[in-house]
N, C-alpha and C. Protein backbone atom coordinates (compact mmCIF):
# COMPACT_ATOMS: atom_id res chain seq x y z
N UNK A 1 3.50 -15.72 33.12
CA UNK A 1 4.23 -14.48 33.27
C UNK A 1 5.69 -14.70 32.86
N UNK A 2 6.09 -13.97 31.77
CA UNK A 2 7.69 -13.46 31.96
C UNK A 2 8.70 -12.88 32.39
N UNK A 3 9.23 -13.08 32.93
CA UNK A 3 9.85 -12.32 33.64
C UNK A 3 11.67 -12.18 33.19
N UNK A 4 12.65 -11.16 33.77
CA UNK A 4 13.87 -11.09 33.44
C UNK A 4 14.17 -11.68 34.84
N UNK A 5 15.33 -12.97 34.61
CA UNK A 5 15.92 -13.84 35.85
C UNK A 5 16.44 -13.05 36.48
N UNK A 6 17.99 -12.74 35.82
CA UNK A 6 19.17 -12.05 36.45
C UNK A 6 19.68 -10.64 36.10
N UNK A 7 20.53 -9.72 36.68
CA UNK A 7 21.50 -8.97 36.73
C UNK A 7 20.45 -7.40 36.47
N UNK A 8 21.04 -6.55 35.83
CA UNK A 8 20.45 -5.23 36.01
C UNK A 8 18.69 -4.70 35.76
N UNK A 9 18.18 -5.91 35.18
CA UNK A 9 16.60 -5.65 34.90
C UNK A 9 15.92 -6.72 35.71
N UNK A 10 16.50 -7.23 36.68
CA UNK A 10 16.11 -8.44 37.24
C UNK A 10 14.35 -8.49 37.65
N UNK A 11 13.95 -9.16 38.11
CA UNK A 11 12.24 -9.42 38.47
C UNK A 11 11.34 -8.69 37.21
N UNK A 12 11.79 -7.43 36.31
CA UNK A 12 10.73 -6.74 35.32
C UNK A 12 10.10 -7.84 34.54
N UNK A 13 8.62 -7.43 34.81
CA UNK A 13 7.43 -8.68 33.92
C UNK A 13 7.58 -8.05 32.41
N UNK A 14 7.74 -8.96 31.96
CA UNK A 14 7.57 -8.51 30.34
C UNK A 14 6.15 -8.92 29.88
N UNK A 15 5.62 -8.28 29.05
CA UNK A 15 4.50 -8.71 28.46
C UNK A 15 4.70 -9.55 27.15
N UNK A 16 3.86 -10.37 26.78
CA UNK A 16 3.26 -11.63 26.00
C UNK A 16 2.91 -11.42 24.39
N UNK A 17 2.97 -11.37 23.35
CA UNK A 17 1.80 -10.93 22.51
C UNK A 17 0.78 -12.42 22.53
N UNK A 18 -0.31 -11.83 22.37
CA UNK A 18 -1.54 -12.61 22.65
C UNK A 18 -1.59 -13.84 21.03
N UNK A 19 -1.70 -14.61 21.12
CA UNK A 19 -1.28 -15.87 20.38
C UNK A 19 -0.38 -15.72 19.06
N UNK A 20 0.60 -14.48 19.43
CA UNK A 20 1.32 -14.66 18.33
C UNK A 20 2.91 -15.22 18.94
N UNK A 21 3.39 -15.64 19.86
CA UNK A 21 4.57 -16.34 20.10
C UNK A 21 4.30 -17.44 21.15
N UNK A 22 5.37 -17.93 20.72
CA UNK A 22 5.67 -18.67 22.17
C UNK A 22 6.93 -18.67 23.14
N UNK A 23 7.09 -17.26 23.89
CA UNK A 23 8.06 -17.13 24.36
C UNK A 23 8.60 -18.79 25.02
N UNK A 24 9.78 -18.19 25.02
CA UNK A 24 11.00 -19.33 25.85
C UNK A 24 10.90 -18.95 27.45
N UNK A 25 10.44 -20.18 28.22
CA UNK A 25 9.97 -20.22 29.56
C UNK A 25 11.46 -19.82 30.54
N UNK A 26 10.98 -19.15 31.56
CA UNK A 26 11.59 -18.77 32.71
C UNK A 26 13.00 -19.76 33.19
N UNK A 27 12.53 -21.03 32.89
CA UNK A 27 13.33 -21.87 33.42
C UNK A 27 14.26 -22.64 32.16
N UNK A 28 13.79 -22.33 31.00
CA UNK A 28 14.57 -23.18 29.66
C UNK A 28 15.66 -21.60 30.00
N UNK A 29 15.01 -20.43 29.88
CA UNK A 29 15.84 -19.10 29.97
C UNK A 29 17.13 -19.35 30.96
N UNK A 30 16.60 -19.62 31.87
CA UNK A 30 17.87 -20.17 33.10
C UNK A 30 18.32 -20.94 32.46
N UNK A 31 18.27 -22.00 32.39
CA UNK A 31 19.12 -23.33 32.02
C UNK A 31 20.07 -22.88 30.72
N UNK A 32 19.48 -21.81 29.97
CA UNK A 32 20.71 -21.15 28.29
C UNK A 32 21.85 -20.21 29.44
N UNK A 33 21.24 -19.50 30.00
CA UNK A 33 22.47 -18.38 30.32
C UNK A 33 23.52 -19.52 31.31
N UNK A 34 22.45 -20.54 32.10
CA UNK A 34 23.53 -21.38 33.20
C UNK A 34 24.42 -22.00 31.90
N UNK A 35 24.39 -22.32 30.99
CA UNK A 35 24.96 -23.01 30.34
C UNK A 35 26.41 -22.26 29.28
N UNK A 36 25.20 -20.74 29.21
CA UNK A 36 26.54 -19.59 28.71
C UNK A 36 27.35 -19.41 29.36
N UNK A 37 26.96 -19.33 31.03
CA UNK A 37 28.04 -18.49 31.65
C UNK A 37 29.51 -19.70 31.80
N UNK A 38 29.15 -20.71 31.91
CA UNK A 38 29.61 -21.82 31.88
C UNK A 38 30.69 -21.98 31.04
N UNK A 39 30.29 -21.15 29.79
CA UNK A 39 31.65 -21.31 29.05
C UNK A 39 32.27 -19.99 28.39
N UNK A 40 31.54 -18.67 28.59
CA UNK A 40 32.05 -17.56 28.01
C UNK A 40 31.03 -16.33 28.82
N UNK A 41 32.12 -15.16 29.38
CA UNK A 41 31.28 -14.16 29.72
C UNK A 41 30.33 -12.75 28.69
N UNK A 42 29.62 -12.80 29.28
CA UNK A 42 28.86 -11.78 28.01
C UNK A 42 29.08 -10.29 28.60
N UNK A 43 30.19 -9.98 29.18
CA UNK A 43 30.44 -8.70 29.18
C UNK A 43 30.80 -8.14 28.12
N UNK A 44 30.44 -6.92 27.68
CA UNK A 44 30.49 -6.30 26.33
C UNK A 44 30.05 -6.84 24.89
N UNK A 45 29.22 -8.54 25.14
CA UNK A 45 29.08 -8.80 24.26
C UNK A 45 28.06 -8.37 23.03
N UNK A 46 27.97 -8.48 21.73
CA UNK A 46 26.94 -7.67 20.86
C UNK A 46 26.05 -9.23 20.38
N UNK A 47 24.97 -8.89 20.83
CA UNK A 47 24.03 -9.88 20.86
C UNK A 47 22.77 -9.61 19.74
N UNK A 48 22.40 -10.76 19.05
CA UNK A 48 21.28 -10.44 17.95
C UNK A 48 20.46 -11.74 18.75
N UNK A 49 18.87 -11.44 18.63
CA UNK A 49 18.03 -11.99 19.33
C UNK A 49 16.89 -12.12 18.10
N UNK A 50 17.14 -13.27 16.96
CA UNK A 50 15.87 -13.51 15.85
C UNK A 50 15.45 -14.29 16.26
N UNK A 51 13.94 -13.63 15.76
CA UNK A 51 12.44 -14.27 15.50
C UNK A 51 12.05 -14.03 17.18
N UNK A 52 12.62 -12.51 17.66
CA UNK A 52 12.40 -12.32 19.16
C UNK A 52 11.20 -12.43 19.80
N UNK A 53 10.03 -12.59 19.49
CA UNK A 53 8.81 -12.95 20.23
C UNK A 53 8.41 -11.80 21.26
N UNK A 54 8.86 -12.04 22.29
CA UNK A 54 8.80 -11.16 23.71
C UNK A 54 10.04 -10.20 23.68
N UNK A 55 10.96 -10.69 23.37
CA UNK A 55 12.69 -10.28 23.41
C UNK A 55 13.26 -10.57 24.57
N UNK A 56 12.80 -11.44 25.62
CA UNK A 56 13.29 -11.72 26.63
C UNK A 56 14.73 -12.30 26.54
N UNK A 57 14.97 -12.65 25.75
CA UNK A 57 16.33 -13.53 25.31
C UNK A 57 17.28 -12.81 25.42
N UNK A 58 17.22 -11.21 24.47
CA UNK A 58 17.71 -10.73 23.99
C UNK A 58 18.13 -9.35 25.17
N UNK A 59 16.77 -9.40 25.51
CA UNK A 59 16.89 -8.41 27.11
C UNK A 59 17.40 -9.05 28.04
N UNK A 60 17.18 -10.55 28.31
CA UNK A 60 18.23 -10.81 29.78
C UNK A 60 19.85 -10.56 29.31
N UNK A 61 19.62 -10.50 28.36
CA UNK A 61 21.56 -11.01 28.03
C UNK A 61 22.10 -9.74 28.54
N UNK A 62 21.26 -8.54 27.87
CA UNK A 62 22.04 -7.07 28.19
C UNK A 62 21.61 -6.82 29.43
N UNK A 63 20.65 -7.99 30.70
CA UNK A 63 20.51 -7.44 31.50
C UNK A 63 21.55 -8.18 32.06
N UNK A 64 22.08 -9.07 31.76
CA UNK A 64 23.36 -9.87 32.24
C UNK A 64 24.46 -9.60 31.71
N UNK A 65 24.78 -8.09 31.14
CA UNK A 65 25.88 -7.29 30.78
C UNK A 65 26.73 -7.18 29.23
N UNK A 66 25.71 -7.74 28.78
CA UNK A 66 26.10 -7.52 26.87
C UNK A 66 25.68 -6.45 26.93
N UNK A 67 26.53 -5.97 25.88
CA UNK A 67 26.76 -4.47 25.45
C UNK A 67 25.53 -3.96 25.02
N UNK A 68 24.90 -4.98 23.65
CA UNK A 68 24.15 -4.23 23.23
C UNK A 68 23.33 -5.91 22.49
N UNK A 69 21.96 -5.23 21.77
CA UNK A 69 21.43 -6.84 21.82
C UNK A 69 20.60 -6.45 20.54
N UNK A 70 19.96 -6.36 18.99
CA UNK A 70 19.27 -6.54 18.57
C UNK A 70 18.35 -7.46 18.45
N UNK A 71 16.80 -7.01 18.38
CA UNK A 71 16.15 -7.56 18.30
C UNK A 71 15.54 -8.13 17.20
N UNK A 72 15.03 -8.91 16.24
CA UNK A 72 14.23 -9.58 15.40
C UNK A 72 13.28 -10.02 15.17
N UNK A 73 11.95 -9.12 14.58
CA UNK A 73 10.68 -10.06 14.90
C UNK A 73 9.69 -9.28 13.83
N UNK A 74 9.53 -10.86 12.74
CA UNK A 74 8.73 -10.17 11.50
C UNK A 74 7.15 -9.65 11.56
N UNK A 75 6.56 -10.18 13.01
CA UNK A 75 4.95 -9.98 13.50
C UNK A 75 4.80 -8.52 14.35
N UNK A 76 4.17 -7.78 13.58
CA UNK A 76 4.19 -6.40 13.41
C UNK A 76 3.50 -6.09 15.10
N UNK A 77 2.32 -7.10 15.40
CA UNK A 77 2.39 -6.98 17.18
C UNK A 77 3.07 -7.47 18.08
N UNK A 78 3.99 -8.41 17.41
CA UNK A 78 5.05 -8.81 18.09
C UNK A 78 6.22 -7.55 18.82
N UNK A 79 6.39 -6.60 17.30
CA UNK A 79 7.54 -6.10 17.68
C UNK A 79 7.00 -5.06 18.34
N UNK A 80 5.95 -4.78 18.26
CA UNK A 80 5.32 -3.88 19.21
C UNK A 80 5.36 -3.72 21.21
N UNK A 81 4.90 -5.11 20.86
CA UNK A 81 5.44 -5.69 22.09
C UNK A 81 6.53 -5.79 22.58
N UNK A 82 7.24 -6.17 22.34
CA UNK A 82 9.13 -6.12 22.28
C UNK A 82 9.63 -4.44 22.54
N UNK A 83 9.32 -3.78 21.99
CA UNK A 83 9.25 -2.44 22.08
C UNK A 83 8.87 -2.07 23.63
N UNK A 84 7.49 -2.63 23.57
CA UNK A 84 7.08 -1.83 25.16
C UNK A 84 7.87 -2.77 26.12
N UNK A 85 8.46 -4.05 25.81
CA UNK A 85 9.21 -4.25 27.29
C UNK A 85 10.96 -4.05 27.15
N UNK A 86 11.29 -3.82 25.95
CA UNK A 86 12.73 -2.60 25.87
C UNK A 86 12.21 -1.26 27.12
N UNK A 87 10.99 -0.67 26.67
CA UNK A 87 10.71 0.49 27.81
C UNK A 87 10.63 0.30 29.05
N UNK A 88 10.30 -0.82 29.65
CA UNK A 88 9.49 -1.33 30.56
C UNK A 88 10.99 -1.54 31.11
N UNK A 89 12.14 -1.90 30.55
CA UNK A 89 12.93 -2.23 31.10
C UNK A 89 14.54 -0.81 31.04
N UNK A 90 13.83 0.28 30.32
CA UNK A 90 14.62 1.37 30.17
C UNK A 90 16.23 1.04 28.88
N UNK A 91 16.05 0.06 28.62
CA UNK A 91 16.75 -0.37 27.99
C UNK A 91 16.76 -0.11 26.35
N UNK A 92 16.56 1.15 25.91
CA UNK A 92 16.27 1.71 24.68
C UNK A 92 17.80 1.70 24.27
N UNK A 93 18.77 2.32 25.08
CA UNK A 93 20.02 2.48 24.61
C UNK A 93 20.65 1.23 24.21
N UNK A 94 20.67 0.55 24.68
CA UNK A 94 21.52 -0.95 24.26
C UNK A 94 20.48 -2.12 23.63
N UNK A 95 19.43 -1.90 23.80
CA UNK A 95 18.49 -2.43 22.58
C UNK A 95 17.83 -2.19 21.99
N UNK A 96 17.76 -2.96 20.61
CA UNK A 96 16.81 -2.12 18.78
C UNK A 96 16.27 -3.15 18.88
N UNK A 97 14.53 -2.94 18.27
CA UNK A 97 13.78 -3.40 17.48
C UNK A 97 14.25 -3.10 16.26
N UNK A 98 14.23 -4.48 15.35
CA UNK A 98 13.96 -4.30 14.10
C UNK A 98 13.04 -5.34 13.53
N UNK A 99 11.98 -4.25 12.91
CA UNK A 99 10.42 -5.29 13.08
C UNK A 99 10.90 -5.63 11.22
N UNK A 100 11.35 -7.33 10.81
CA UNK A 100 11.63 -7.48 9.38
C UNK A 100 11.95 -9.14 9.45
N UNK A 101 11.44 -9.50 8.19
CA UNK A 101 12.24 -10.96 8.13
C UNK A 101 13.35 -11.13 8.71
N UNK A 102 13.76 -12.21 9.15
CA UNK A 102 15.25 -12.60 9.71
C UNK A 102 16.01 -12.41 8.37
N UNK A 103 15.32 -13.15 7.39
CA UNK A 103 16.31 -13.60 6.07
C UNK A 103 16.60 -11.96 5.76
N UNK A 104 15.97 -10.74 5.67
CA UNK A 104 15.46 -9.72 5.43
C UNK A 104 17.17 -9.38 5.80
N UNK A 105 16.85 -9.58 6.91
CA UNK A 105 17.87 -8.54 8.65
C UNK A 105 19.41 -9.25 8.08
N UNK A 106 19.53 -10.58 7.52
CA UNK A 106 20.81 -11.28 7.69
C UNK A 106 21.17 -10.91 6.71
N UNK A 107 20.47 -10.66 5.44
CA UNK A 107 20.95 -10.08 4.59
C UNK A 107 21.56 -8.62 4.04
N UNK A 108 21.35 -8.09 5.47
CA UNK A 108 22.16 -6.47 5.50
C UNK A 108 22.49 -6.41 6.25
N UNK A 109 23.03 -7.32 7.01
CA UNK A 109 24.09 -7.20 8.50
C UNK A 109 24.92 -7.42 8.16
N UNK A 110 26.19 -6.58 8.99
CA UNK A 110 27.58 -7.24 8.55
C UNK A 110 27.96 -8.14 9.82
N UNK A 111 27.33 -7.68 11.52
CA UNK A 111 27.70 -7.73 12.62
C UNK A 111 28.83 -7.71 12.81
N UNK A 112 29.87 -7.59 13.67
CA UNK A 112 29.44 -9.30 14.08
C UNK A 112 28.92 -9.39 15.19
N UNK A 113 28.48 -10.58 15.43
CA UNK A 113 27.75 -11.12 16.65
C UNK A 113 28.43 -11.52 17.35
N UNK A 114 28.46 -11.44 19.03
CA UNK A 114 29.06 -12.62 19.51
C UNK A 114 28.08 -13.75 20.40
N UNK A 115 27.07 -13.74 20.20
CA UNK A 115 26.21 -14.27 20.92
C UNK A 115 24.58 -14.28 20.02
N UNK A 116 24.13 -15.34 19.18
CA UNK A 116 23.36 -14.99 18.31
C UNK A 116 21.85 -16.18 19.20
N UNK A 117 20.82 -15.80 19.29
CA UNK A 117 19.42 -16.45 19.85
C UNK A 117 18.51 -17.07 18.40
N UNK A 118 18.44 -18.51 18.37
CA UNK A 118 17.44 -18.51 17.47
C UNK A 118 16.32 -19.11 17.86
N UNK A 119 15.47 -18.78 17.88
CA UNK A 119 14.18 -19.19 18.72
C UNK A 119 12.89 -19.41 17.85
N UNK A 120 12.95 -20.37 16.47
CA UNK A 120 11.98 -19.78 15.10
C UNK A 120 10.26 -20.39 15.97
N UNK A 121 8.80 -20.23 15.66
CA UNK A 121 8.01 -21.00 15.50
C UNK A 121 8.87 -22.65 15.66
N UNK A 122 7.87 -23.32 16.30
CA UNK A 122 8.41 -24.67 15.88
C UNK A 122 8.08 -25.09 14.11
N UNK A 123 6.83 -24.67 13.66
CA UNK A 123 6.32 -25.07 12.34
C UNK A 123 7.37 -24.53 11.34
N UNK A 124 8.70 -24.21 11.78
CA UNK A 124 9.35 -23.29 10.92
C UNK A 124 10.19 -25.03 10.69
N UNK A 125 10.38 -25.04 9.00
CA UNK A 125 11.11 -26.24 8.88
C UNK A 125 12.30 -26.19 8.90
N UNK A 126 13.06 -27.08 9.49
CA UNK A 126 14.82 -27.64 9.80
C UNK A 126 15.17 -27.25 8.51
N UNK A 127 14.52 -27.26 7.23
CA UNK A 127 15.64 -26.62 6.23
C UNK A 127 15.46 -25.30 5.98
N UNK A 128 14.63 -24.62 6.49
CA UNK A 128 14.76 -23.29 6.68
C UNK A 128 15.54 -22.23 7.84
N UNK A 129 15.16 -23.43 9.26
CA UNK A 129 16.30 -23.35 10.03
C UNK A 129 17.92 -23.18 9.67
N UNK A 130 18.25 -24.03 9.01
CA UNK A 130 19.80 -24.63 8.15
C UNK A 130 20.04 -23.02 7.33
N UNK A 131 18.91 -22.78 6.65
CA UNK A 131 19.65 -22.10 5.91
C UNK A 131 19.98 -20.37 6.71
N UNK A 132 19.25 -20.61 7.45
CA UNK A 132 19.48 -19.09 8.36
C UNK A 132 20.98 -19.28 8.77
N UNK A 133 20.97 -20.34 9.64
CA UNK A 133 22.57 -20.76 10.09
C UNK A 133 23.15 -20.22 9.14
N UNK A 134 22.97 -20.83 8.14
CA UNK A 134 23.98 -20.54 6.79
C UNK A 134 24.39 -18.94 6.54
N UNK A 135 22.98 -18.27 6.57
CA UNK A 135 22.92 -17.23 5.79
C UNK A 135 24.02 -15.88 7.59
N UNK A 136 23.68 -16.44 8.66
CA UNK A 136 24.24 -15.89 9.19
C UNK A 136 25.71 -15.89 10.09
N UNK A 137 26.58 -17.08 9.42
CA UNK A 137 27.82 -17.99 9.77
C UNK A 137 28.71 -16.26 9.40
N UNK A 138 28.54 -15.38 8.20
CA UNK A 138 29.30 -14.18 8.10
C UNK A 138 29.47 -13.07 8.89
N UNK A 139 28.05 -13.32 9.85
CA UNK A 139 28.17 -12.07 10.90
C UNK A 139 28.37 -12.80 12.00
N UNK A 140 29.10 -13.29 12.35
CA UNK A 140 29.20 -14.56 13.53
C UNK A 140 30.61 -13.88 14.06
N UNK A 141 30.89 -13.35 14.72
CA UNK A 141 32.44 -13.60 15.27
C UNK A 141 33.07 -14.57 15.53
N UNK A 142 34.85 -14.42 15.50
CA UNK A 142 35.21 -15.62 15.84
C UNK A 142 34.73 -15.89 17.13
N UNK A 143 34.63 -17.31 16.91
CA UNK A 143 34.10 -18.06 18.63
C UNK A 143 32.71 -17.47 18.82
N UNK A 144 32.07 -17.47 17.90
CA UNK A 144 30.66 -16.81 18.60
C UNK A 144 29.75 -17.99 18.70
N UNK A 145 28.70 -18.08 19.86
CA UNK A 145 28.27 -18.55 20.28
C UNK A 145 26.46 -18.71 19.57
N UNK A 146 25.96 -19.77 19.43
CA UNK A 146 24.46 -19.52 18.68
C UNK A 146 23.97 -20.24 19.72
N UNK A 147 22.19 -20.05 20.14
CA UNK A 147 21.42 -20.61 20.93
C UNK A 147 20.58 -21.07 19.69
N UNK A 148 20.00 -22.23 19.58
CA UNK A 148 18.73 -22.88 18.40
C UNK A 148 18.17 -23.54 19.54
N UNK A 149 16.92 -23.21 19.65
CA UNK A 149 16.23 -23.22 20.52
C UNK A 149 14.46 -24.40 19.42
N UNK A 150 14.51 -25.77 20.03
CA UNK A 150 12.93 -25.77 18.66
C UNK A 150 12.39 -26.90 19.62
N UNK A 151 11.42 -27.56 18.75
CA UNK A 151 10.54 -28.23 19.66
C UNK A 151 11.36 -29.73 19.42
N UNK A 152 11.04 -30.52 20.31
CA UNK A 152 11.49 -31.93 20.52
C UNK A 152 10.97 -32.80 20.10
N UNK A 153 9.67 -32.32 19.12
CA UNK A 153 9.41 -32.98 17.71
C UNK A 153 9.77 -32.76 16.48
N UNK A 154 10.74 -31.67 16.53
CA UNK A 154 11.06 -31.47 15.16
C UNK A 154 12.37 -32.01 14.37
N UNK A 155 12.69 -32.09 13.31
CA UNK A 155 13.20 -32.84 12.94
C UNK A 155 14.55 -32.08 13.04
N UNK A 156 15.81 -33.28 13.00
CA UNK A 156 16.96 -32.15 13.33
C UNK A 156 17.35 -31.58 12.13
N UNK A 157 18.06 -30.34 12.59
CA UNK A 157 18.96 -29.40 11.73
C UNK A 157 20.29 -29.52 11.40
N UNK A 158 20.35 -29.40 10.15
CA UNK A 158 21.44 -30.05 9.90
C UNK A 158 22.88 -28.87 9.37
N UNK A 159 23.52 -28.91 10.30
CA UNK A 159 24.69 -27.39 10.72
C UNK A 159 25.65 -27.52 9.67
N UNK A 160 25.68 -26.04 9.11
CA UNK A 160 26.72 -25.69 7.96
C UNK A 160 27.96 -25.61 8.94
N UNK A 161 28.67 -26.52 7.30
CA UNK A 161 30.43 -25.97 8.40
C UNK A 161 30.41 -24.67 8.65
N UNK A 162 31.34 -25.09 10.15
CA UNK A 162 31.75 -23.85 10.82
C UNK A 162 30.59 -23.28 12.42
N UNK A 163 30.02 -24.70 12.43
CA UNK A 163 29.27 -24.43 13.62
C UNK A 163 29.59 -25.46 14.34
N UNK A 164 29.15 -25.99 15.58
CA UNK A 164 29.56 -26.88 16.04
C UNK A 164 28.78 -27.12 17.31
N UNK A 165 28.13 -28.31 17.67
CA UNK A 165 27.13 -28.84 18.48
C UNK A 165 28.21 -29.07 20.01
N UNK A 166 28.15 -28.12 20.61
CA UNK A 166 28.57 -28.01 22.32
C UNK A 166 27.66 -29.06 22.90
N UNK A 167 26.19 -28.23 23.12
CA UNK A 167 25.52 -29.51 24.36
C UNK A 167 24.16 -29.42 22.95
N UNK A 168 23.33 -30.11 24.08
CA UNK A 168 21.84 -30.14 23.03
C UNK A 168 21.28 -30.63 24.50
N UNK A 169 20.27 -29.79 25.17
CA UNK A 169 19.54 -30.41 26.20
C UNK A 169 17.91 -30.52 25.96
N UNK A 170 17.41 -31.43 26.80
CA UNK A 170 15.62 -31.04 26.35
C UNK A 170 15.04 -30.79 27.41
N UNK A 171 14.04 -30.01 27.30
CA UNK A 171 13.13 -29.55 28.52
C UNK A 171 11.80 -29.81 27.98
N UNK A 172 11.21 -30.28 28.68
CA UNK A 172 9.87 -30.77 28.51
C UNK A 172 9.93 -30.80 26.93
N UNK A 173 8.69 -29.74 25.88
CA UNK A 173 8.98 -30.07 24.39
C UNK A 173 10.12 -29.27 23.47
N UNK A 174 10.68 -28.66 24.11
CA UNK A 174 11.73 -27.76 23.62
C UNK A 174 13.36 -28.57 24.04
N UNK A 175 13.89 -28.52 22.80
CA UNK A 175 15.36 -28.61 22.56
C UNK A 175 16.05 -27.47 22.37
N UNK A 176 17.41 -27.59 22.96
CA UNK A 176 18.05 -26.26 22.83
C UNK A 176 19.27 -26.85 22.28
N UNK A 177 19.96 -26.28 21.61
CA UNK A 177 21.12 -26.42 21.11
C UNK A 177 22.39 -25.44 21.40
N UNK A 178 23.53 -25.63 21.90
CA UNK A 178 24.43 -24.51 22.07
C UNK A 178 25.40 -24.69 20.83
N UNK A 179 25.48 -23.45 19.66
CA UNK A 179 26.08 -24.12 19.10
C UNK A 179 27.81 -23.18 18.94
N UNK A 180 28.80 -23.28 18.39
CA UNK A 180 29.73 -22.33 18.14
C UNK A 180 30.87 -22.18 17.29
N UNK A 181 30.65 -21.24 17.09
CA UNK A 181 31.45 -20.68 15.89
C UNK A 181 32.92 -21.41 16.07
N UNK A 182 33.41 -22.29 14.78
CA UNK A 182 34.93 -23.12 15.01
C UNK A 182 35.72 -22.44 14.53
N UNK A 183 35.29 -21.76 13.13
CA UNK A 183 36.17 -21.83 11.81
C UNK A 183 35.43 -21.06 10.94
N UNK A 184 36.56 -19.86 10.20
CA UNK A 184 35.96 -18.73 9.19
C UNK A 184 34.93 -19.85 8.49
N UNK A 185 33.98 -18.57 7.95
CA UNK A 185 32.78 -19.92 6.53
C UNK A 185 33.67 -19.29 5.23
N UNK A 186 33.94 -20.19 4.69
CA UNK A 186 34.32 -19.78 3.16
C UNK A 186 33.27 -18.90 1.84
């Protein structure tokens, strides 16, 4: 079961899609926001949540007081899903589905972000990882904050200037990365 930890949607079960993700567990979820709040508040912040799965990521944040949160998710029952727990959680106003490639989405965003979730498949390769970083370092605000979230077998990613490795913790097979915005990308 999924559930939202903290603040205005607190205890709402989100639903699953049936073997098409692998949401980010209850407790890796705790351990990202213990680690956000730690160094920046997400009041008013504008949050993008790719390759959203469930969108839990993307829904605790605005349930922990970001402004507003897009969602990302190219699996057409995925975003379906994502959809019904935006409802489930009344949260239509401050969060969008947008059911499309990431590369798709980064390439017509201007954002900016201040708080960006990347959560790919693990089978998704570190240089495809890299280049998302890349492709989305322009909608990044200053000081904005990225979550890279992958498995603890995968090989590392290797960060375009202008990002910068805060912590890196592991939980059981998942690594998380906090990463953040230093310096404009040229």
């Amino acid at each position: 079961m999924t559930r939202i930890i903290a603040g205005e949607f607190r205890g709402r079960r989100l639903s699953v899609p049936a073997d098409t993700t692998r949401p980010t567990s209850d407790r890796v979820r705790e351990a990202v926001f213990s680690m956000l709040g730690a160094r920046t508040d997400l009041e008013g912040a504008q949050v993008a949540d790719l390759y959203a799965g469930t969108g839990a990521l993307g829904i605790e944040a605005v349930s922990r007081g970001a402004e507003s949160s897009v969602l990302i998710e190219a699996d057409h029952r995925a975003a379906k899903v994502i959809a019904d727990n935006v409802g489930i959680c009344r949260a239509q106003r401050r969060v969008r589905v947008v059911e499309r490639s990431v590369e798709s989405f980064l390439a017509s965003t201007a954002g900016p972000f201040d708080l960006v979730f990347i959560d790919p498949p693990y089978d998704v390769a570190s240089d495809d990882v890299a280049a998302v970083l890349t492709m989305l370092l322009p909608a990044l605000a200053q000081e904005a904050w990225v979550v890279v979230e992958r498995g603890s077998r995968t090989e590392a990613v290797e960060l375009p200037a202008g990002l910068e490795v805060v912590v890196d913790k592991k939980y059981g097979d998942s690594v998380v990365h906090l990463l953040q915005r230093v310096d404009s990308p040229s």
